[in-house]
N, C-alpha and C. Protein backbone atom coordinates (compact mmCIF):
# COMPACT_ATOMS: atom_id res chain seq x y z
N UNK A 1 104.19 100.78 93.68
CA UNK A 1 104.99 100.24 94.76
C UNK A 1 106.12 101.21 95.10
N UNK A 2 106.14 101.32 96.44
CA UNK A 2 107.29 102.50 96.73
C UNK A 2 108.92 101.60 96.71
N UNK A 3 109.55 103.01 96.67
CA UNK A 3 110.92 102.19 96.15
C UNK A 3 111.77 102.61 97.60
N UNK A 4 112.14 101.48 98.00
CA UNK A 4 112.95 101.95 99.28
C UNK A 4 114.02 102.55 99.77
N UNK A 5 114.68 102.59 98.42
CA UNK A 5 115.88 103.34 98.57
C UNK A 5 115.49 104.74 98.04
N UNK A 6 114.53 104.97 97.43
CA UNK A 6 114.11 106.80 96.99
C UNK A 6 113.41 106.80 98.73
N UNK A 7 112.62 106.07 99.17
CA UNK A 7 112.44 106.36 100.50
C UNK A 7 113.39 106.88 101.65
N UNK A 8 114.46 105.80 101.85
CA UNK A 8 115.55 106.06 102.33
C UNK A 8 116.54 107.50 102.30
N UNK A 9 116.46 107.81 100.72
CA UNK A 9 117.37 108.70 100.22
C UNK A 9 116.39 110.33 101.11
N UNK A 10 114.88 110.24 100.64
CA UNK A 10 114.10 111.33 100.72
C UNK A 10 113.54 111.23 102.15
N UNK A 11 114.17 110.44 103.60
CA UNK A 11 114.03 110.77 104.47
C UNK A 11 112.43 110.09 104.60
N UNK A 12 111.75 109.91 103.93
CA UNK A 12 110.39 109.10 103.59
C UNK A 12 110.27 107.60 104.55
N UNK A 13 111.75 107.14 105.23
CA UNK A 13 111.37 106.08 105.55
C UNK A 13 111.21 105.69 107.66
N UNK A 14 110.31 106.09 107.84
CA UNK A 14 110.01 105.97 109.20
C UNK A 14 109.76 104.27 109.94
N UNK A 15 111.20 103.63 110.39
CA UNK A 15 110.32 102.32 110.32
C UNK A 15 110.32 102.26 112.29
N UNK A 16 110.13 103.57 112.97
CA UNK A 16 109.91 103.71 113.97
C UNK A 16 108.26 103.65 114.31
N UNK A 17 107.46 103.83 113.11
CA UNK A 17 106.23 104.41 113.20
C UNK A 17 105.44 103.19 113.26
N UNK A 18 106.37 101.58 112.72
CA UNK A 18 105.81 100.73 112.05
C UNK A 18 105.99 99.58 112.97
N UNK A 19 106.49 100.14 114.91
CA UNK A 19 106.65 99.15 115.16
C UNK A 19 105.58 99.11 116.44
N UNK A 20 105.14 97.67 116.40
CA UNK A 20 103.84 97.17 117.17
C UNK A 20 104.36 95.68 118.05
N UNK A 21 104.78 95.83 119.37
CA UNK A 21 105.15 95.13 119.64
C UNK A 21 103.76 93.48 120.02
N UNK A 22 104.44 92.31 119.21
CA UNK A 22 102.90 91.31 119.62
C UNK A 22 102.79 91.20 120.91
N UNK A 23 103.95 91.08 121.89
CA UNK A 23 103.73 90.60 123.20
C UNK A 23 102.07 91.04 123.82
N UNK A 24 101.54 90.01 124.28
CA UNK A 24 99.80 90.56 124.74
C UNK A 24 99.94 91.30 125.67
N UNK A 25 100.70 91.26 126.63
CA UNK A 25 101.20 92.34 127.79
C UNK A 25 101.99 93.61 127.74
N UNK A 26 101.88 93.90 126.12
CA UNK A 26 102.69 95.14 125.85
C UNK A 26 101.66 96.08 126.52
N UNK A 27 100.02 96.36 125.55
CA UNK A 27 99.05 96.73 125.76
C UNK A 27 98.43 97.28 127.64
N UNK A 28 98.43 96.22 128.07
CA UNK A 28 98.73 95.83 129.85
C UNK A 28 99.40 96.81 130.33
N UNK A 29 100.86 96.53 130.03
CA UNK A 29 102.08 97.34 130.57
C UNK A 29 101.94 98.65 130.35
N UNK A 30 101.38 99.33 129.76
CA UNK A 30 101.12 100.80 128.79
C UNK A 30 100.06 101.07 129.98
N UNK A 31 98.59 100.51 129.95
CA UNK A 31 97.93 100.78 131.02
C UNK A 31 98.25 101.08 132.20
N UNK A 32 98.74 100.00 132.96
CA UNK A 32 99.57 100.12 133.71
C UNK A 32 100.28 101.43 134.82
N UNK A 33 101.14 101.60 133.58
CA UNK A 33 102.25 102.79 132.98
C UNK A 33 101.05 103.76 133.75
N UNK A 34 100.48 104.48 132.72
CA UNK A 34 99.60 105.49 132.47
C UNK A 34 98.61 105.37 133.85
N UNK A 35 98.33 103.90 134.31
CA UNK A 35 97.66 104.67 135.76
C UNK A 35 98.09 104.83 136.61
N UNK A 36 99.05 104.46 137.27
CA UNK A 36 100.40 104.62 137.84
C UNK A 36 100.95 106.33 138.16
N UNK A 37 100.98 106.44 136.78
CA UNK A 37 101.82 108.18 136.64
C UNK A 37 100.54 109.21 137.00
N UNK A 38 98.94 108.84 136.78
CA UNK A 38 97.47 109.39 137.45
C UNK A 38 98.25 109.21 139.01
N UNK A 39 98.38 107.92 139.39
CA UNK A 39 98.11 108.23 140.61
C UNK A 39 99.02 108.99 141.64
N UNK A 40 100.54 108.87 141.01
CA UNK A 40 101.25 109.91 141.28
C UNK A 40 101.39 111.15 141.25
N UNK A 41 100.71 111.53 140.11
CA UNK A 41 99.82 112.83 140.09
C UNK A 41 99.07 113.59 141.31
N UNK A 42 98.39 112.30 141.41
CA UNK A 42 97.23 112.77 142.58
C UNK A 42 97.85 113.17 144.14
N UNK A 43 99.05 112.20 144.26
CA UNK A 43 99.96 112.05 145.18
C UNK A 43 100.96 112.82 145.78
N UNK A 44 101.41 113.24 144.93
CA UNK A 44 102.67 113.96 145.13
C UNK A 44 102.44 115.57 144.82
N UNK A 45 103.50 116.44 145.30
CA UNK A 45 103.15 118.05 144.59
C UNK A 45 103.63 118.20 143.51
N UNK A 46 103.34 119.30 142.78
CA UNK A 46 103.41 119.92 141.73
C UNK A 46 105.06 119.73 141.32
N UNK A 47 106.10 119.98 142.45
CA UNK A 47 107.09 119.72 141.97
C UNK A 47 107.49 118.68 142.23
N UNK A 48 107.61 117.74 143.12
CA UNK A 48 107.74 116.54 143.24
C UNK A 48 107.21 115.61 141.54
N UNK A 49 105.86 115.74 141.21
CA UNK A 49 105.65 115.02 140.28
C UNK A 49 106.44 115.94 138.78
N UNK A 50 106.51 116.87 139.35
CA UNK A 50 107.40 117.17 137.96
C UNK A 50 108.96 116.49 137.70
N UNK A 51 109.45 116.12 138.75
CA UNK A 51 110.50 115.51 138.85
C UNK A 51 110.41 114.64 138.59
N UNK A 52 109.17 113.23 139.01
CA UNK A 52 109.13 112.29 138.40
C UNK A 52 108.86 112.33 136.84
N UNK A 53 108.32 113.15 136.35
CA UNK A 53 108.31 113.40 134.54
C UNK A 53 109.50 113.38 134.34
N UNK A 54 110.05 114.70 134.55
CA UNK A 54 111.57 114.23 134.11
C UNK A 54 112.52 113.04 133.79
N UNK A 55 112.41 112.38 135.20
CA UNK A 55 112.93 111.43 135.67
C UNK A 55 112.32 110.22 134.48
N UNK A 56 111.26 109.97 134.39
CA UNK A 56 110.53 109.36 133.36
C UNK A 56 111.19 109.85 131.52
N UNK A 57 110.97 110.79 131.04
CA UNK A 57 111.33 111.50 130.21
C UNK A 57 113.04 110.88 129.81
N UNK A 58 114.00 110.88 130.81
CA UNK A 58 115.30 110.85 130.58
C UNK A 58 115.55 109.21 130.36
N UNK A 59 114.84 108.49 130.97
CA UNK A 59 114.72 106.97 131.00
C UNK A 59 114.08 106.77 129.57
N UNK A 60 113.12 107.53 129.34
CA UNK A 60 112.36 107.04 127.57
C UNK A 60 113.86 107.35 126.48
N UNK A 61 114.33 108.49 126.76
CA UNK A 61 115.71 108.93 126.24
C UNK A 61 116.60 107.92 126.42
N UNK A 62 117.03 107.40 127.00
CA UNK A 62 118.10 106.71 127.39
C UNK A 62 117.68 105.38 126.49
N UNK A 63 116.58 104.90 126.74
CA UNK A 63 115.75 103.72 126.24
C UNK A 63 115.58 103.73 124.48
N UNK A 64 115.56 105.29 123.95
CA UNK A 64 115.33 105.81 122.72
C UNK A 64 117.09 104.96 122.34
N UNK A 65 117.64 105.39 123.01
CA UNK A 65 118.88 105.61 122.40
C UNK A 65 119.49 103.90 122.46
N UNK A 66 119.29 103.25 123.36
CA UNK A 66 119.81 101.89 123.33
C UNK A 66 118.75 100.95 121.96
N UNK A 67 117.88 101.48 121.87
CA UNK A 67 116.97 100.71 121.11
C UNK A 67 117.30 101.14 119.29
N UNK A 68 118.08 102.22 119.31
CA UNK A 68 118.60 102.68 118.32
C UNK A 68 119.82 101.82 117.90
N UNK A 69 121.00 101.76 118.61
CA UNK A 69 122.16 101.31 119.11
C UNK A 69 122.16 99.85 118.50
N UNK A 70 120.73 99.12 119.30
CA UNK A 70 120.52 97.94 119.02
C UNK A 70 120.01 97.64 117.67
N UNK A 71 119.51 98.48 117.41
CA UNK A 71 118.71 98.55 115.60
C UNK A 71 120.44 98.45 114.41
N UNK A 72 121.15 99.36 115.39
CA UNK A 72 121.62 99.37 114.02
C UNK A 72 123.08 97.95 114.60
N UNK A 73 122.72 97.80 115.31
CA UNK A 73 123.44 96.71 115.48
C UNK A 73 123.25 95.22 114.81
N UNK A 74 121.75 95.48 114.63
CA UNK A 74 121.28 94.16 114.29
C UNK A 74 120.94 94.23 112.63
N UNK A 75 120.71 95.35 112.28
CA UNK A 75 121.10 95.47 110.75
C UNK A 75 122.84 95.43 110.89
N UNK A 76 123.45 95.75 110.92
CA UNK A 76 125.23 95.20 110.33
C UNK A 76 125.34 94.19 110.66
N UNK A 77 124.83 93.40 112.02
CA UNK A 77 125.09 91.95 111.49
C UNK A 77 123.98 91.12 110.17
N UNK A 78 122.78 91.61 110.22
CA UNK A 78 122.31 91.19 109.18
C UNK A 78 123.14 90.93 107.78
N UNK A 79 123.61 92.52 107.29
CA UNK A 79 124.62 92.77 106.20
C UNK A 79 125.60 91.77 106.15
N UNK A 80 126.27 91.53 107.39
CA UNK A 80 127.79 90.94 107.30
C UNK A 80 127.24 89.54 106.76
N UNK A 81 125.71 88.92 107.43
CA UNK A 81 125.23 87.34 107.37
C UNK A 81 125.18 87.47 106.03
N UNK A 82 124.59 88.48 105.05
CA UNK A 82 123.83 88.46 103.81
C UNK A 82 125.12 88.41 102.90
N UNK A 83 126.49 89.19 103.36
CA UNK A 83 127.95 89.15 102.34
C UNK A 83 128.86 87.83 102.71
N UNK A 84 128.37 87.29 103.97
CA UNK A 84 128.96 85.85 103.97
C UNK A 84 128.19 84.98 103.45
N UNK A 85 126.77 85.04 103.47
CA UNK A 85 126.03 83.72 102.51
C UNK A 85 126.80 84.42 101.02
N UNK A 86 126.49 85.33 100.70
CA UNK A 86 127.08 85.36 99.15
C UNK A 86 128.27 84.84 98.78
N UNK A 87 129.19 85.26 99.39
CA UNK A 87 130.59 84.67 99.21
C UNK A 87 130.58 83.53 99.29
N UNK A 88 129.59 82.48 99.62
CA UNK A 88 129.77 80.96 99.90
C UNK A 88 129.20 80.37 98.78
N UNK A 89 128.42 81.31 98.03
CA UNK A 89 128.20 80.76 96.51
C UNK A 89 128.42 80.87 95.39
């Protein structure tokens, strides 16, 4: 059994890799996504659609970063819930 804190410590712990959202329309939305950016492809020029990559690209960034923000937001309140149940017993 792996130990999570030698994980933690040795950089070993990826829990980005581990996430699968259930929503049934995640799957959908991805499709979607992906035929969408084909057909803009087909659509637009070479630099035009490179702009929309970008443009795409900086939004996954931006999205990277709030979803981070929110991670570790929701672990410290976890912590604070887990040192106030203790203290109450």
């Amino acid at each position: 059994m792996s130990n999570l804190i030698e994980d933690l410590f040795h950089g070993n712990l990826r829990l980005d890799e581990s996430i699968h959202p259930e929503q049934e329309e995640y799957q959908e939305i991805n499709r979607q996504i992906s035929d969408l950016m084909q057909d803009y492809k087909s659509q637009l020029s070479e630099n035009e659609y490179d702009a929309l990559e970008q443009l795409v690209d900086l939004i996954g960034q931006s999205t990277s970063m709030y979803v981070e923000a929110a991670f570790e937001q929701g672990f410290r309140t976890g912590g604070r819930l887990i040192i106030e149940v203790l203290a109450k017993t």
